[in-house]
C-alpha atoms as a PDB file:
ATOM      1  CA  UNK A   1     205.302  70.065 -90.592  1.00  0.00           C
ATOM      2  CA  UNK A   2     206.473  71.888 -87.785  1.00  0.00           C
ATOM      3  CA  UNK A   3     203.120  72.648 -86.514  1.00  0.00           C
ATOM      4  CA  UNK A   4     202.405  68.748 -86.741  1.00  0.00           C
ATOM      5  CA  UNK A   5     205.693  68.042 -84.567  1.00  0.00           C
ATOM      6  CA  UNK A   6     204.828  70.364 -82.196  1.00  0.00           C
ATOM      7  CA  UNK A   7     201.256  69.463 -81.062  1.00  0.00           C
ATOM      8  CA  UNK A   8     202.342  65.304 -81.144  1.00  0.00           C
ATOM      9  CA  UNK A   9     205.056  66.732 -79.015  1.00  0.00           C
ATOM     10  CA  UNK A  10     202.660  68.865 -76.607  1.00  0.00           C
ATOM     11  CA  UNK A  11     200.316  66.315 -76.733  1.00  0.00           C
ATOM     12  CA  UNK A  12     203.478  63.496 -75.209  1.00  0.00           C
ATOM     13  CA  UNK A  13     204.092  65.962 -72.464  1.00  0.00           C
ATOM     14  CA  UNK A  14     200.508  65.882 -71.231  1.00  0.00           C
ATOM     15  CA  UNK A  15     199.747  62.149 -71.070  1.00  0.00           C
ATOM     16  CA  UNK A  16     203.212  62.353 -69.485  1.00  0.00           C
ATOM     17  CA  UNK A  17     201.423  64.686 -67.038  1.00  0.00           C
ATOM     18  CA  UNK A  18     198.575  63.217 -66.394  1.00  0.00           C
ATOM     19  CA  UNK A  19     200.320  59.435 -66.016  1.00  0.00           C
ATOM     20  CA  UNK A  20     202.613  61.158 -63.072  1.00  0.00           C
ATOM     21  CA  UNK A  21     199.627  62.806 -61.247  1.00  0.00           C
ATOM     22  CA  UNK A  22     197.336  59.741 -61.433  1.00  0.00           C
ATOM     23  CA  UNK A  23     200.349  57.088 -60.044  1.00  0.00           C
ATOM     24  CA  UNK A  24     201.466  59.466 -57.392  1.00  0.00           C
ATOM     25  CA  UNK A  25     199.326  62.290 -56.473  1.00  0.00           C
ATOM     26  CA  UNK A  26     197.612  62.342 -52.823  1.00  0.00           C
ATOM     27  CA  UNK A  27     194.843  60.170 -54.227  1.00  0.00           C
ATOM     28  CA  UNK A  28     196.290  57.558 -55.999  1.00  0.00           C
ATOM     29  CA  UNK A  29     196.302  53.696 -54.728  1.00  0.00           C
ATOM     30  CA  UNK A  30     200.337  53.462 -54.851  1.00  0.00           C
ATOM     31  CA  UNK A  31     200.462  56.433 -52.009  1.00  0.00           C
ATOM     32  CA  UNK A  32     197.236  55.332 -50.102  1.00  0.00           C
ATOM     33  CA  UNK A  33     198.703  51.586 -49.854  1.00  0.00           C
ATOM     34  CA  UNK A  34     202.453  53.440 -49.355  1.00  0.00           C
ATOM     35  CA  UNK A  35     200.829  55.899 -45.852  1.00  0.00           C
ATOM     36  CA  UNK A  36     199.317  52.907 -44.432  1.00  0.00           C
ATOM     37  CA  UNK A  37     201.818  50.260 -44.491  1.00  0.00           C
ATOM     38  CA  UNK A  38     204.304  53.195 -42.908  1.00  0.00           C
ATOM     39  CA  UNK A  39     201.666  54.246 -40.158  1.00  0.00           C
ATOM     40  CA  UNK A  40     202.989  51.403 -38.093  1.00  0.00           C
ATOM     41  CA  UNK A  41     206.656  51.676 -38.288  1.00  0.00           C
ATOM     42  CA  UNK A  42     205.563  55.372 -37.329  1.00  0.00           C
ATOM     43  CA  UNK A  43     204.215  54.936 -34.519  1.00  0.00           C
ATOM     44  CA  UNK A  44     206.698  52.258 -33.304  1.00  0.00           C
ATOM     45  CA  UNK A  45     209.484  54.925 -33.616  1.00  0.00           C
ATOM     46  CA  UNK A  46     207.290  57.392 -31.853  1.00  0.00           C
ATOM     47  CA  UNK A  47     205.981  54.926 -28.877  1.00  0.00           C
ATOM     48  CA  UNK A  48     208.183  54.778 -25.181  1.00  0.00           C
ATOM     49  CA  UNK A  49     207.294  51.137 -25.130  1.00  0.00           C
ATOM     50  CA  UNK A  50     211.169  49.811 -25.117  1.00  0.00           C
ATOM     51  CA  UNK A  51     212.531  48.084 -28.203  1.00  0.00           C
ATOM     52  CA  UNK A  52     209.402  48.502 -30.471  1.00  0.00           C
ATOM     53  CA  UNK A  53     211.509  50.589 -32.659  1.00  0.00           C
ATOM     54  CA  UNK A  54     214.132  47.809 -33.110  1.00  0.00           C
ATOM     55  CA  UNK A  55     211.225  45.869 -33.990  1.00  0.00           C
ATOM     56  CA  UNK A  56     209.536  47.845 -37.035  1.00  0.00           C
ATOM     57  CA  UNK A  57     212.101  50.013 -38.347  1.00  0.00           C
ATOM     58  CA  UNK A  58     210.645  53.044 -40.253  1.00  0.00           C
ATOM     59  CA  UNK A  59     212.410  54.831 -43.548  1.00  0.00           C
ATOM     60  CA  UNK A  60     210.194  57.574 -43.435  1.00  0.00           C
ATOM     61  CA  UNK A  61     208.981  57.502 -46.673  1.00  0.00           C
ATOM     62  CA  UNK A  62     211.676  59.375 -48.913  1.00  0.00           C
ATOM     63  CA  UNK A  63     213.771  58.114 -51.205  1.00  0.00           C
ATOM     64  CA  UNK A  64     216.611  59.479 -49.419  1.00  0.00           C
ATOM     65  CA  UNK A  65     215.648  58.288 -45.817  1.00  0.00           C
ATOM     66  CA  UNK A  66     215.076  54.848 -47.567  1.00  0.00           C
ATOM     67  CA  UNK A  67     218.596  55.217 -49.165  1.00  0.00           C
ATOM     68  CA  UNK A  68     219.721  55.967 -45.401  1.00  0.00           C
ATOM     69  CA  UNK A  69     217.784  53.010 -43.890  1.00  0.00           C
ATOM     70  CA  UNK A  70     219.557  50.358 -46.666  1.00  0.00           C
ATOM     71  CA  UNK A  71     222.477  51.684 -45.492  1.00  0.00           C
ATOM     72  CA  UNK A  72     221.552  50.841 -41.961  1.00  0.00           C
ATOM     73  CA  UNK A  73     220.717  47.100 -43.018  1.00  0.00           C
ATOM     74  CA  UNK A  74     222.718  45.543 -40.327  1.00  0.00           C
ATOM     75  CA  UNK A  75     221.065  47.094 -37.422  1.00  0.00           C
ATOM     76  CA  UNK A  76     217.691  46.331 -38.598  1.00  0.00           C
ATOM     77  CA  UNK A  77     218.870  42.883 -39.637  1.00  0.00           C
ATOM     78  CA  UNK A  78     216.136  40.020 -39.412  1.00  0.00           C
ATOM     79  CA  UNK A  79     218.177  37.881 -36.652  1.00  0.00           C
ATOM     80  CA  UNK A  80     217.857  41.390 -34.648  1.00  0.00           C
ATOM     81  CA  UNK A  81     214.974  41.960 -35.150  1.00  0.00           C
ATOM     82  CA  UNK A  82     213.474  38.445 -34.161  1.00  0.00           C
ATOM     83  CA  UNK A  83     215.766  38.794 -30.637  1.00  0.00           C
ATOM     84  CA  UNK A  84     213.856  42.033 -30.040  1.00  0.00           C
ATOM     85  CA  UNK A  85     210.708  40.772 -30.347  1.00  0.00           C
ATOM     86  CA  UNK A  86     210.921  37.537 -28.524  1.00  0.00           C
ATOM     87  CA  UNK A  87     212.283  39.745 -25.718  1.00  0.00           C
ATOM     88  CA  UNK A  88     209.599  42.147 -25.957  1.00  0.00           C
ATOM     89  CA  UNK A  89     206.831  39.363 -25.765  1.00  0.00           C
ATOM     90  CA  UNK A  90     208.745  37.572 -23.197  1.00  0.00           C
ATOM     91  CA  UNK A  91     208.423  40.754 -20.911  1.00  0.00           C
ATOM     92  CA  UNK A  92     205.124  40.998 -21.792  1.00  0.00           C
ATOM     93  CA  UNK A  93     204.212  37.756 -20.594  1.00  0.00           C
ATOM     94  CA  UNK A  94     206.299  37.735 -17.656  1.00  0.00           C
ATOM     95  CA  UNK A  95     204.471  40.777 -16.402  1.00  0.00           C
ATOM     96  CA  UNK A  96     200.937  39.196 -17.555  1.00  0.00           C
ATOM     97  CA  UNK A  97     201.686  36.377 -15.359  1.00  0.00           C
ATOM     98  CA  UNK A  98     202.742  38.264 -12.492  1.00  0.00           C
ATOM     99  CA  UNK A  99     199.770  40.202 -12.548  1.00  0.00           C
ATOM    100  CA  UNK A 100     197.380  37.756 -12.620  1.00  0.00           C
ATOM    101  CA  UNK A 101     198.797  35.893  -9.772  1.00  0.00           C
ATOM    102  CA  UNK A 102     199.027  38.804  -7.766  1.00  0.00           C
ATOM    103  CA  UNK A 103     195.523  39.089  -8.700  1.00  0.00           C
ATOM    104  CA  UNK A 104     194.195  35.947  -7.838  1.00  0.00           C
ATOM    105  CA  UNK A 105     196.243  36.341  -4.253  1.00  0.00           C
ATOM    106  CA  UNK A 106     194.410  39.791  -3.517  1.00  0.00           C
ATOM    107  CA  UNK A 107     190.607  37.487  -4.719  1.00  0.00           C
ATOM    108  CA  UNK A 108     191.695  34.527  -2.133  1.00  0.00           C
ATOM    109  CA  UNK A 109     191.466  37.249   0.698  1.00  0.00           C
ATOM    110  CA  UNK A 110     194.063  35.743   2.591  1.00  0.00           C
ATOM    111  CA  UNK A 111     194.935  36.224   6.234  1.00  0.00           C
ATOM    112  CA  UNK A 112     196.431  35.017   9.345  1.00  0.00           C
ATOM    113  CA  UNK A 113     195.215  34.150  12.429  1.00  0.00           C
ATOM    114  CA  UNK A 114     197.242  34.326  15.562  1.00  0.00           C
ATOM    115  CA  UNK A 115     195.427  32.572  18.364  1.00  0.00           C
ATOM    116  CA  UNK A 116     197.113  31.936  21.844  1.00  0.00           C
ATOM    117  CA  UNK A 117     195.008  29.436  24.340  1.00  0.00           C
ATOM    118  CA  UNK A 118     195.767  29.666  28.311  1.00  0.00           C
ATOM    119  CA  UNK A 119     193.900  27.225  30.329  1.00  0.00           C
ATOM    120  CA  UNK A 120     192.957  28.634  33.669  1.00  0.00           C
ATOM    121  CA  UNK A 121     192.281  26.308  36.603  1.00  0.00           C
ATOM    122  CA  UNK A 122     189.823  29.113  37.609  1.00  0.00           C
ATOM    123  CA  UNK A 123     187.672  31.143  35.864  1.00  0.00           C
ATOM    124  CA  UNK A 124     185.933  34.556  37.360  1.00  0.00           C
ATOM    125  CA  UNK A 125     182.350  34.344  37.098  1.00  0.00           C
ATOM    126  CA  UNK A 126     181.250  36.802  34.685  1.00  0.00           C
ATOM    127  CA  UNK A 127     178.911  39.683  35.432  1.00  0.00           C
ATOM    128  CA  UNK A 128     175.260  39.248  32.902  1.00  0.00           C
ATOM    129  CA  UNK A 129     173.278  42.390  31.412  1.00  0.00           C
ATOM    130  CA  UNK A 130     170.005  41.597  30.712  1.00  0.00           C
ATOM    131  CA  UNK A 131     168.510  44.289  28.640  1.00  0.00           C
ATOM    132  CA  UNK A 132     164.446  44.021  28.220  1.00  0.00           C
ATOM    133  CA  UNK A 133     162.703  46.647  26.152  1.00  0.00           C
ATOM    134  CA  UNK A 134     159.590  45.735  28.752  1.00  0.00           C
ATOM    135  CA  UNK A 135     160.725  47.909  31.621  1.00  0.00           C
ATOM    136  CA  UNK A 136     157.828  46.982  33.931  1.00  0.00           C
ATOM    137  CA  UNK A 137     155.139  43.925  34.147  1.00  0.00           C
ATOM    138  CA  UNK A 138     151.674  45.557  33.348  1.00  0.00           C
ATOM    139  CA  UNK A 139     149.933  42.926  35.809  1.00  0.00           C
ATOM    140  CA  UNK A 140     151.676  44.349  38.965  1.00  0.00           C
ATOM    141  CA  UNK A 141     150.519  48.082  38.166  1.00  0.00           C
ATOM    142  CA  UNK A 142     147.871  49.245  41.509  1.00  0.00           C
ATOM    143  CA  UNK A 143     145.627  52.079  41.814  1.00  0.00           C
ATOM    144  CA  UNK A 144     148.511  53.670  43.421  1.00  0.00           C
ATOM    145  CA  UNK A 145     150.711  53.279  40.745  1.00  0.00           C
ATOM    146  CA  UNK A 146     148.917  54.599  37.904  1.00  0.00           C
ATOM    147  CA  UNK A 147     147.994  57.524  40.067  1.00  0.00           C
ATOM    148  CA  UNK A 148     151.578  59.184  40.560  1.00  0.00           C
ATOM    149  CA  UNK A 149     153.523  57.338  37.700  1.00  0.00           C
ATOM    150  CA  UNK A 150     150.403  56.852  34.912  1.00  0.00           C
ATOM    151  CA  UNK A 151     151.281  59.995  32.904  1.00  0.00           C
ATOM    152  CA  UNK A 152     155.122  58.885  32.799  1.00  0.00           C
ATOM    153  CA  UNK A 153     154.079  55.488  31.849  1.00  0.00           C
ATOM    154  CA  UNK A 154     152.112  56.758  28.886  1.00  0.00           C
ATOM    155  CA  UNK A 155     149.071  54.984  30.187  1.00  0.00           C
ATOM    156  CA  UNK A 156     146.851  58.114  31.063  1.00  0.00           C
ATOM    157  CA  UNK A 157     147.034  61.921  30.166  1.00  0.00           C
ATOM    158  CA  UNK A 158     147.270  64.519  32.837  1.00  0.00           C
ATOM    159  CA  UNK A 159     143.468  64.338  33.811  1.00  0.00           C
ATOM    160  CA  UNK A 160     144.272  60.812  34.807  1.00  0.00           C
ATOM    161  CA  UNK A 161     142.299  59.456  32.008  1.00  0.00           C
ATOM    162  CA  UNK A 162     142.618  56.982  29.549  1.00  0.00           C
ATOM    163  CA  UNK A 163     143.707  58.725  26.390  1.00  0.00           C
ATOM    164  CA  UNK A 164     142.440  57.282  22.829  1.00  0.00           C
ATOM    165  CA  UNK A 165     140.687  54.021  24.657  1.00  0.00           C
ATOM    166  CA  UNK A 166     139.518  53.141  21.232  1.00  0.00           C
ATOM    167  CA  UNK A 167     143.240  52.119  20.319  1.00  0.00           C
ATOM    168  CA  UNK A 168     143.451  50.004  23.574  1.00  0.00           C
ATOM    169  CA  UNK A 169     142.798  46.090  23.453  1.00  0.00           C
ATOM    170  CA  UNK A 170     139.789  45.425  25.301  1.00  0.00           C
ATOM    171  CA  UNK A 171     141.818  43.154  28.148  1.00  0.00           C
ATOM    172  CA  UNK A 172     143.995  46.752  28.665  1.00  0.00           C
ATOM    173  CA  UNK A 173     141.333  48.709  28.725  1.00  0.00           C
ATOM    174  CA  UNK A 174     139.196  46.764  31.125  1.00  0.00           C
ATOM    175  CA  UNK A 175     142.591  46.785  33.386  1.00  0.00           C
ATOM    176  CA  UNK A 176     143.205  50.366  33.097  1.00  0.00           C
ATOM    177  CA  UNK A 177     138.980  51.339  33.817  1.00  0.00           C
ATOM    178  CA  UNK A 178     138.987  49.494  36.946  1.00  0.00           C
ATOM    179  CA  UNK A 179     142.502  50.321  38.211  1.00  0.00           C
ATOM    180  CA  UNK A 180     142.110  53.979  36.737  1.00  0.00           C
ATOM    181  CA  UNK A 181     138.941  54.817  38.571  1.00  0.00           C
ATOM    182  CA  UNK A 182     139.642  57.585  40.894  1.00  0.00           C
ATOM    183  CA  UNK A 183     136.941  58.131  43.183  1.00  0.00           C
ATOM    184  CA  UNK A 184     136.535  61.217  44.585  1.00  0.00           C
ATOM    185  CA  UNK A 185     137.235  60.174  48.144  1.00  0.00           C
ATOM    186  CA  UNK A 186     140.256  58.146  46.740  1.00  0.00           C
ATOM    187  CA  UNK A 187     143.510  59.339  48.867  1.00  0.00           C
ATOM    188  CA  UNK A 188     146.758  58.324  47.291  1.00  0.00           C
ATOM    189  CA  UNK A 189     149.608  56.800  49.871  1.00  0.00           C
ATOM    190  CA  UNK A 190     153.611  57.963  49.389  1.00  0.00           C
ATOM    191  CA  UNK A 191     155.335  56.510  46.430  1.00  0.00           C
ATOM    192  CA  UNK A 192     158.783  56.021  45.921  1.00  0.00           C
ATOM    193  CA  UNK A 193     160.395  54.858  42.193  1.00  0.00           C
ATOM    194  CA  UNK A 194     162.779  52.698  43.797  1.00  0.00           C
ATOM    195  CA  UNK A 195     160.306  50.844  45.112  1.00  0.00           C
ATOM    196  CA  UNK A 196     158.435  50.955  42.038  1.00  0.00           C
ATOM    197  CA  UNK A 197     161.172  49.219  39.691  1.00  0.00           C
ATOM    198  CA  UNK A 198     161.443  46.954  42.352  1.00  0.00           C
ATOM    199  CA  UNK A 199     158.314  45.570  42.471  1.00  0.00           C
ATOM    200  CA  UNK A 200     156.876  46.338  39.092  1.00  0.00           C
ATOM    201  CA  UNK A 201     160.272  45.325  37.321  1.00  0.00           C
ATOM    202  CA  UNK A 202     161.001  41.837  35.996  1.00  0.00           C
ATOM    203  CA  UNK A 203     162.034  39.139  38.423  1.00  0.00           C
ATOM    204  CA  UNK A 204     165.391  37.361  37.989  1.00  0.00           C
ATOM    205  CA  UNK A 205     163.919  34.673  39.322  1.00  0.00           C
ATOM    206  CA  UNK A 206     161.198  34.538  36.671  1.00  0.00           C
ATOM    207  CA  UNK A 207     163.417  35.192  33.952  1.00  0.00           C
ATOM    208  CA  UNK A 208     166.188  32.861  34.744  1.00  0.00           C
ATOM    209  CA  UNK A 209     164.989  29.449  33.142  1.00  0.00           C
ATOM    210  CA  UNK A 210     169.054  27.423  33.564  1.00  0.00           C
ATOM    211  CA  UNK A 211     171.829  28.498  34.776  1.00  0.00           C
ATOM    212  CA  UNK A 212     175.301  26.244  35.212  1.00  0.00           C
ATOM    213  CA  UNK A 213     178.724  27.051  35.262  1.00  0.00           C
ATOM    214  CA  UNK A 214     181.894  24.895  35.557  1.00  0.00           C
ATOM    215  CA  UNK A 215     179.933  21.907  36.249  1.00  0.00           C
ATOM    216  CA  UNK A 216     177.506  23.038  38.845  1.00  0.00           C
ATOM    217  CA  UNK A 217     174.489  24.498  38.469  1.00  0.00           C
ATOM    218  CA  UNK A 218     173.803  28.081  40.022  1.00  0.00           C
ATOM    219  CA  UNK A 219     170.259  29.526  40.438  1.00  0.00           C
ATOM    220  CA  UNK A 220     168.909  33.210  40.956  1.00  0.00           C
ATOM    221  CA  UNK A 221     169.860  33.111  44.504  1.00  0.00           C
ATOM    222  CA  UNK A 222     173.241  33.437  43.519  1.00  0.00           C
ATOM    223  CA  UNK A 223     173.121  36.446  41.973  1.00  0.00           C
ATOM    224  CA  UNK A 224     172.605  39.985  43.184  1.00  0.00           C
ATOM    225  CA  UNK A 225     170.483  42.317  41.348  1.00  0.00           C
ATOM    226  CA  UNK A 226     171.703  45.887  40.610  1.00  0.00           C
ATOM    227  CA  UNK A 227     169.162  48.631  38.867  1.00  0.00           C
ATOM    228  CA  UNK A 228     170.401  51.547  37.145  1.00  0.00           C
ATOM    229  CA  UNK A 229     170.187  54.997  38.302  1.00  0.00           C
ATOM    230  CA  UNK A 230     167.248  55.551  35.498  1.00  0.00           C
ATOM    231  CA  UNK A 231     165.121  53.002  37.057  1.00  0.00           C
ATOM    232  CA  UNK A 232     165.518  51.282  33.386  1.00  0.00           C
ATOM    233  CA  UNK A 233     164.656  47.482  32.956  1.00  0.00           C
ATOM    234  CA  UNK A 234     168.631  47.221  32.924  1.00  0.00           C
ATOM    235  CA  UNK A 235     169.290  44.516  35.157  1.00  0.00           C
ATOM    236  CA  UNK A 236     173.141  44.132  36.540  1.00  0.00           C
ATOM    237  CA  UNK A 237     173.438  40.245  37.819  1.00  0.00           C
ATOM    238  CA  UNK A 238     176.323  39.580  39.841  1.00  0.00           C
ATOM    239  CA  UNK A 239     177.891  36.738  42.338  1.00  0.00           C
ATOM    240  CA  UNK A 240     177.723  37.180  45.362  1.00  0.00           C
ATOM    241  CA  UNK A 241     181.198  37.135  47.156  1.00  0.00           C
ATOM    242  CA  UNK A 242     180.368  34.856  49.769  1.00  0.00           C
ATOM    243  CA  UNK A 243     179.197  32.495  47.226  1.00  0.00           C
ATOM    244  CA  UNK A 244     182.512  33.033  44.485  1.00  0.00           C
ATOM    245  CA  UNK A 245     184.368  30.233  45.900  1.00  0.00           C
ATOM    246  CA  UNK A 246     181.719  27.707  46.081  1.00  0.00           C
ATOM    247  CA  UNK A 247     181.303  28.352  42.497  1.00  0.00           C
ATOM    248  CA  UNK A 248     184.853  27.660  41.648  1.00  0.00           C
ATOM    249  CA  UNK A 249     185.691  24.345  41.852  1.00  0.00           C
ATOM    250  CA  UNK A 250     189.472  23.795  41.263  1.00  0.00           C
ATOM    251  CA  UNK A 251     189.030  22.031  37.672  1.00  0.00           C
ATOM    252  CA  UNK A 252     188.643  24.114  34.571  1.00  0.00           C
ATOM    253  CA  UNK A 253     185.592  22.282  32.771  1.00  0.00           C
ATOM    254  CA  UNK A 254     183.284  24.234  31.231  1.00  0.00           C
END
């Protein structure tokens, strides 16, 4: 009889045993559901983000710290709780709205323009710089010419001969065979590259179709021509002083 008690008794414990580990051991449902519903509260009392913690209060689990928390009822009281949160998402959207319209100031690329307009009653006539990647007219080229400045032009080697006719349209290369001909009684006359740009370079005269300024027209004549030092096809147009005041008439039209 004793026997009997004693197994029926063993037997109460275990169930007992087995009850308790299967409700709240680390696998059970009751403390899955009981870690994930207290992740959040966690990590409101661990963030820096200002009255989050007010928001979700967190009991940490124990029956003690939930014992301390009930105690606490009034701080974490729903009315407070609401207040925190409407201020937290009211400084949320304050600072949503304030950067997006700082946003869509910095897309509108703004800026400010500052302009201050002096009418003259005279204007200075300006100086033109006419750049042309031509530096001398091919037509004007003599015998002369291609004698002492062919090589530089890149229009025969150093045996005065055409190099690579082949590659030469046949207009060029007719012009270059009959002005390239060097007999060998052919005697070259003095050349100077001043005179050269001169009288190979462009013309103002050709090159200026219009010209008109403050009303009245202006032609090449006008103008005086200045050459760089490099004998380049630079050309530096500018008034001539005896003619400034001609120019000028005392009304500012354009």
């Amino acid at each position: 009889m004793d026997l009997k008690e004693s197994c029926e008794s063993e037997a109460i414990r275990e169930s007992t045993s087995v009850v308790g580990m299967g409700s709240l051991g680390p696998l059970g449902p009751s403390s899955s559901g009981s870690s994930v519903s207290s992740s959040w509260p966690a990590f409101a009392q661990r963030s820096t983000l200002h009255g989050l913690r007010h928001i979700f209060p967190y009991g940490g689990g124990s029956s003690s710290s939930s014992a301390h928390s009930a105690r606490r009822g009034g701080r974490f009281s729903a009315a407070r709780r609401l207040l925190w949160t409407a201020a937290l998402l009211g400084g949320v959207f304050l600072l949503a709205l304030e950067s997006s319209e700082r946003l869509a100031y910095f897309l509108s690329y703004p800026h400010v323009t500052s302009v201050d307009a002096v009418v003259s009653g005279s204007l200075v006539f300006p100086a033109v710089t006419v750049c042309n990647l031509n530096a001398y007219r091919f037509s004007r080229l003599t015998r002369n010419d291609l004698y002492h400045a062919g090589e530089l032009l890149e229009l025969l080697d150093v045996h005065l001969q055409i190099p690579e006719p082949h590659l030469a349209e046949p207009h060029v290369l007719a012009f270059l065979t009959e002005r390239a001909n060097f007999s060998a009684g052919y005697r070259p006359k003095p050349f100077s590259m001043r005179e050269f740009s001169e009288r190979v370079g462009h013309d103002l005269q050709e090159m200026m179709l219009y010209c008109r300024f403050q009303g009245q027209e202006c032609s090449h004549q006008d103008f005086s021509t200045v050459r760089g030092s490099s004998h380049s096809s630079l050309l530096h147009c500018c008034l001539l002083h005896h003619l400034l005041h001609l120019l000028l008439p005392t009304s500012s039209s354009p």
